[in-house]
Protein backbone atom coordinates (compact mmCIF):
# COMPACT_ATOMS: atom_id res chain seq x y z
CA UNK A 1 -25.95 65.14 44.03
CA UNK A 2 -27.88 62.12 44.30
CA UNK A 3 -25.64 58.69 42.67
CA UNK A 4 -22.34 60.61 42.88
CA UNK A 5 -21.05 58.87 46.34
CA UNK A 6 -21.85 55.82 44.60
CA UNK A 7 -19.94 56.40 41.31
CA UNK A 8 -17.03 58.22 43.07
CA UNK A 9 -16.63 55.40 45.90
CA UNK A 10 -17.11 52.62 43.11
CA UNK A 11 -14.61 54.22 40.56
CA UNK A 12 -12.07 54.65 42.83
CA UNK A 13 -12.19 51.06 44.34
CA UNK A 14 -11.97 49.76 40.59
CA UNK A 15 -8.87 51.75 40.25
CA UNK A 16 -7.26 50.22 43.50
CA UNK A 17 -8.90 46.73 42.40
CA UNK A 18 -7.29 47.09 38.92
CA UNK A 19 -3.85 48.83 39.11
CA UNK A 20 -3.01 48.67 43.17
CA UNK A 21 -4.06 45.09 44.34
CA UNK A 22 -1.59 42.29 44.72
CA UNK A 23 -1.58 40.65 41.00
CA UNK A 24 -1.53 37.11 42.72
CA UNK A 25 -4.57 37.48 44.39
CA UNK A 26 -7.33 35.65 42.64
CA UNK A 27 -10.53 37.24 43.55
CA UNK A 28 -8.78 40.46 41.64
CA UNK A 29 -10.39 39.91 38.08
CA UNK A 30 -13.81 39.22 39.80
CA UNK A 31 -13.88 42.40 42.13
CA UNK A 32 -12.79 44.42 38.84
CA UNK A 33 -15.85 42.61 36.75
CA UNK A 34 -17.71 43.30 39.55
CA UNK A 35 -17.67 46.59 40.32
CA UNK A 36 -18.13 47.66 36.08
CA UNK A 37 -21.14 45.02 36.23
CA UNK A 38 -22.57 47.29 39.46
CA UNK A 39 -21.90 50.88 37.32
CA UNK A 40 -23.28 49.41 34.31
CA UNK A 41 -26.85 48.45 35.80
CA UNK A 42 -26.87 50.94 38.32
CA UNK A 43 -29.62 52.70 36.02
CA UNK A 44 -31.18 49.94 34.30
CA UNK A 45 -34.50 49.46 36.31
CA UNK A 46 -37.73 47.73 35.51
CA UNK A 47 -41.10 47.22 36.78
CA UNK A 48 -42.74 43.59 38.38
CA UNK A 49 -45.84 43.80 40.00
CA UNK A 50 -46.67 46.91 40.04
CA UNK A 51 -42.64 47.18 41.88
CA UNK A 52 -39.54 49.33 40.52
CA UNK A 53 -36.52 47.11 40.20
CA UNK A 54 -33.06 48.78 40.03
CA UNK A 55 -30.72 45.91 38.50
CA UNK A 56 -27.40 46.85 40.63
CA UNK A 57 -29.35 46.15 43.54
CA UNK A 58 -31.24 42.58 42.60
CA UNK A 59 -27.25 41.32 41.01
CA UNK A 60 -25.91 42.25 44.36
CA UNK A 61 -28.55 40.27 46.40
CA UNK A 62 -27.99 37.67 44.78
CA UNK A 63 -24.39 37.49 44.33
CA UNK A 64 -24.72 37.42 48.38
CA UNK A 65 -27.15 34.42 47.99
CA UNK A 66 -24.40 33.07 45.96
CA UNK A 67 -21.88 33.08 47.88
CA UNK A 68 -23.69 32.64 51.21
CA UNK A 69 -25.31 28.91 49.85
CA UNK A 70 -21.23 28.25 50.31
CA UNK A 71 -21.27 28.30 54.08
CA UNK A 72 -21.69 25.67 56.27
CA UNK A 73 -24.72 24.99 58.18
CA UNK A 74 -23.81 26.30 61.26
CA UNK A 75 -22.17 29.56 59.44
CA UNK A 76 -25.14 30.18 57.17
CA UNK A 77 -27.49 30.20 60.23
CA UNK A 78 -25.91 32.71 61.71
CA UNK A 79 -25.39 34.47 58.51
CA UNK A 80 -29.08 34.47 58.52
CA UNK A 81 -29.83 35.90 61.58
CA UNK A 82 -27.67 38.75 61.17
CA UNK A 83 -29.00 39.76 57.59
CA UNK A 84 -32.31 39.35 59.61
CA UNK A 85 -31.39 41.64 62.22
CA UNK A 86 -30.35 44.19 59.21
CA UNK A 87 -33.28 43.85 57.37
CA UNK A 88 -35.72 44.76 60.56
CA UNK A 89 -33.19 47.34 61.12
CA UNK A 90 -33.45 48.69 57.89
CA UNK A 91 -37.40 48.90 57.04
CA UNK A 92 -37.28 50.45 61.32
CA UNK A 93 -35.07 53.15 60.33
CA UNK A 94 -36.90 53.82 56.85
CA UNK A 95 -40.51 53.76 58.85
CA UNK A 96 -38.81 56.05 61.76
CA UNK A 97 -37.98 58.89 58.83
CA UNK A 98 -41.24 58.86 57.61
CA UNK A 99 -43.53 58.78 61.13
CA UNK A 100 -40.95 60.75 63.39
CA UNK A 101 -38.46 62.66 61.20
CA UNK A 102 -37.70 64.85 63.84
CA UNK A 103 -34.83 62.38 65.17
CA UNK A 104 -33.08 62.74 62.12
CA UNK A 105 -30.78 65.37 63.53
CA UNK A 106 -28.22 65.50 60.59
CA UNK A 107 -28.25 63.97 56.65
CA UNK A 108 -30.05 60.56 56.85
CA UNK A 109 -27.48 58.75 54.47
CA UNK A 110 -24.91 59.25 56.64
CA UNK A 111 -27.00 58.27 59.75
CA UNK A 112 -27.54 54.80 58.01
CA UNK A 113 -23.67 54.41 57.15
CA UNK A 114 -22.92 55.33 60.75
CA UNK A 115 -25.66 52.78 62.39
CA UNK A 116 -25.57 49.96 59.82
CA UNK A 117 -21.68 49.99 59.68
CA UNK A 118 -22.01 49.92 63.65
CA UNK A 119 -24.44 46.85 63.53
CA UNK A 120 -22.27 45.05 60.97
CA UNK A 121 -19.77 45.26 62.97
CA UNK A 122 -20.96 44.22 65.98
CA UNK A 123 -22.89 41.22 64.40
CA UNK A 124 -19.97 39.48 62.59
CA UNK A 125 -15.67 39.92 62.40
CA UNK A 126 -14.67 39.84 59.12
CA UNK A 127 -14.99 42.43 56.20
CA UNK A 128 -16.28 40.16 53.89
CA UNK A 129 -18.82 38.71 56.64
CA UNK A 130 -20.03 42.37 57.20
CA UNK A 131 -20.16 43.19 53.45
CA UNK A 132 -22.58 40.50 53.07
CA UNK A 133 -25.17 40.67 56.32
CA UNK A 134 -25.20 44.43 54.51
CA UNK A 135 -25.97 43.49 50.82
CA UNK A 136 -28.62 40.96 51.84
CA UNK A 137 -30.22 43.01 55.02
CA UNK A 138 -30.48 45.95 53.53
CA UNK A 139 -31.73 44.94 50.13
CA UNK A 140 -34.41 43.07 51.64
CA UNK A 141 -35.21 45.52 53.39
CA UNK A 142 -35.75 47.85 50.44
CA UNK A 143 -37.75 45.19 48.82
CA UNK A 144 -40.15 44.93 52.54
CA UNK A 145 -40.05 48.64 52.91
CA UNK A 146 -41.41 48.49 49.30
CA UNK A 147 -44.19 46.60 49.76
CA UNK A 148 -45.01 47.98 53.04
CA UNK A 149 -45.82 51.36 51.57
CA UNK A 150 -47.20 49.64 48.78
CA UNK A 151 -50.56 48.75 51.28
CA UNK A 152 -50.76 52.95 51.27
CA UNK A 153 -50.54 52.98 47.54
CA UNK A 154 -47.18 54.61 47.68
CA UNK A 155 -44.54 53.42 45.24
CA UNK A 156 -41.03 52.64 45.76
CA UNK A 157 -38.21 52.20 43.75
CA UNK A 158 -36.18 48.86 45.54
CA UNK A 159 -32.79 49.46 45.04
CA UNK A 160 -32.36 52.74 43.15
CA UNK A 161 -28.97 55.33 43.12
CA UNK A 162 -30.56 56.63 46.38
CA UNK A 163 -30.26 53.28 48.07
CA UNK A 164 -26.53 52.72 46.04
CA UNK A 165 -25.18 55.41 47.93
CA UNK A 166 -25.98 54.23 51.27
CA UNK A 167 -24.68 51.22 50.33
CA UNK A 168 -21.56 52.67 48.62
CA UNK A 169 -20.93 54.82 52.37
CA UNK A 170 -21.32 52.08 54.33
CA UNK A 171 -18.81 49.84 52.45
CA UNK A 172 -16.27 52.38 52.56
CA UNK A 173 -16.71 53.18 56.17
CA UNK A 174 -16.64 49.47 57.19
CA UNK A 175 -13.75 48.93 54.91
CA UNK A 176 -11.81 52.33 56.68
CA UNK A 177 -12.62 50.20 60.04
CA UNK A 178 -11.10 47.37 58.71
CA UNK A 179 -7.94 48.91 57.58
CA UNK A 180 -8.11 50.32 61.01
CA UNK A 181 -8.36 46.71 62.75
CA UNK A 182 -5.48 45.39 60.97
CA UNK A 183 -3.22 48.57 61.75
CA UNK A 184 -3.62 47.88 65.04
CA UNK A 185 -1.67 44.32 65.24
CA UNK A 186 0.63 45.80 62.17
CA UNK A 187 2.15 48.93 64.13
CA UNK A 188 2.41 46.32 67.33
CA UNK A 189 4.33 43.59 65.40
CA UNK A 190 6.61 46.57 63.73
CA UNK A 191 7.43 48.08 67.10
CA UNK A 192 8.26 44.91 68.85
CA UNK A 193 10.37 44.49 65.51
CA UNK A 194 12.42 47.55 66.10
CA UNK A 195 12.25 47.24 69.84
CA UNK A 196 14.33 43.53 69.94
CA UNK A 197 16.65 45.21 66.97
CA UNK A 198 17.34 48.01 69.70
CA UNK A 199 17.79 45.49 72.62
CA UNK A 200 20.46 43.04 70.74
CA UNK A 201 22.39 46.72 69.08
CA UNK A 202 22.65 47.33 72.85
């Protein structure tokens, strides 16, 4: 059912947010307001020129603005390219389902998690990097998609539950890669651990 990735990935990230994450950390009040702010508009939606607004969407561009006007120069360049990249990426994709559907060999949310987690990925190295070339690229790109179809007299809602659960899949698979990253050097550093206990028992 259309919105229910969304809700289910967002509720259960509030619970780890609120009850799981280290205390001490201090972005943990901010991810919890957060995430109730994102449920809480994800319905309220109104029109601007003739365009369909969903609120969640708009707060989360520009909480990305935000946070991206924080970077340095250099940084925020880069930044921009990739959320560039994302965007043309996005309204490509969008335009491909719509001209030549026939490539769309299984559901198309989960073909945009797969290739927009895989760009993120390969465009910047942190989670939080990734999380943000995402928000901005593809929300721009809902709000140039929009206005592309507009020229056909089509309407578009920018940023509705349909475009929240893409989102929604795509955080949770590039936050499962993550978790997979930093296994990696964990399980190393363990073994060697238990390795040099072996070597000095011996």
């Amino acid at each position: 059912m259309e919105g229910s990735m969304f809700y289910w990935i967002l509720w259960v990230f509030w619970v780890y947010v609120t009850f799981f994450m280290n205390k001490q950390n201090s972005y943990r009040s901010k991810f919890a307001a957060a995430i109730l702010v994102l449920i809480t508009l994800s319905n309220v939606h109104f029109v601007f020129r003739s365009f369909e607004f969903y609120a969640s969407g708009l707060f989360m561009l520009l909480l990305s603005y935000m946070i991206f006007s924080k970077k340095k120069l250099g940084l925020l360049l880069y930044a921009f390219i990739c959320s560039f990249i994302v965007t043309i990426a996005y309204v490509t994709f969008n335009l491909f389902v719509i001209y030549d559907p026939v490539w769309v060999i299984f559901q198309k949310e989960w073909m945009m998690g797969i290739c927009f987690s895989c760009l993120a990925i390969f465009l910047q190295t942190s989670l939080k990097d990734r999380l943000l070339i995402i928000v901005s690229g593809t929300m721009q790109g809902e709000i140039l998609y929009a206005f592309y179809l507009s020229k056909f007299d089509f309407s578009y809602p920018i940023g509705s539950i349909g475009y929240l659960d893409v989102f929604s899949l795509i955080t949770i698979l590039l936050v499962s890669w993550s978790i997979l990253e930093n296994a990696g050097p964990y399980f190393q550093n363990h073994f060697h651990f238990l390795e040099k206990g072996k070597q000095k028992s011996s």
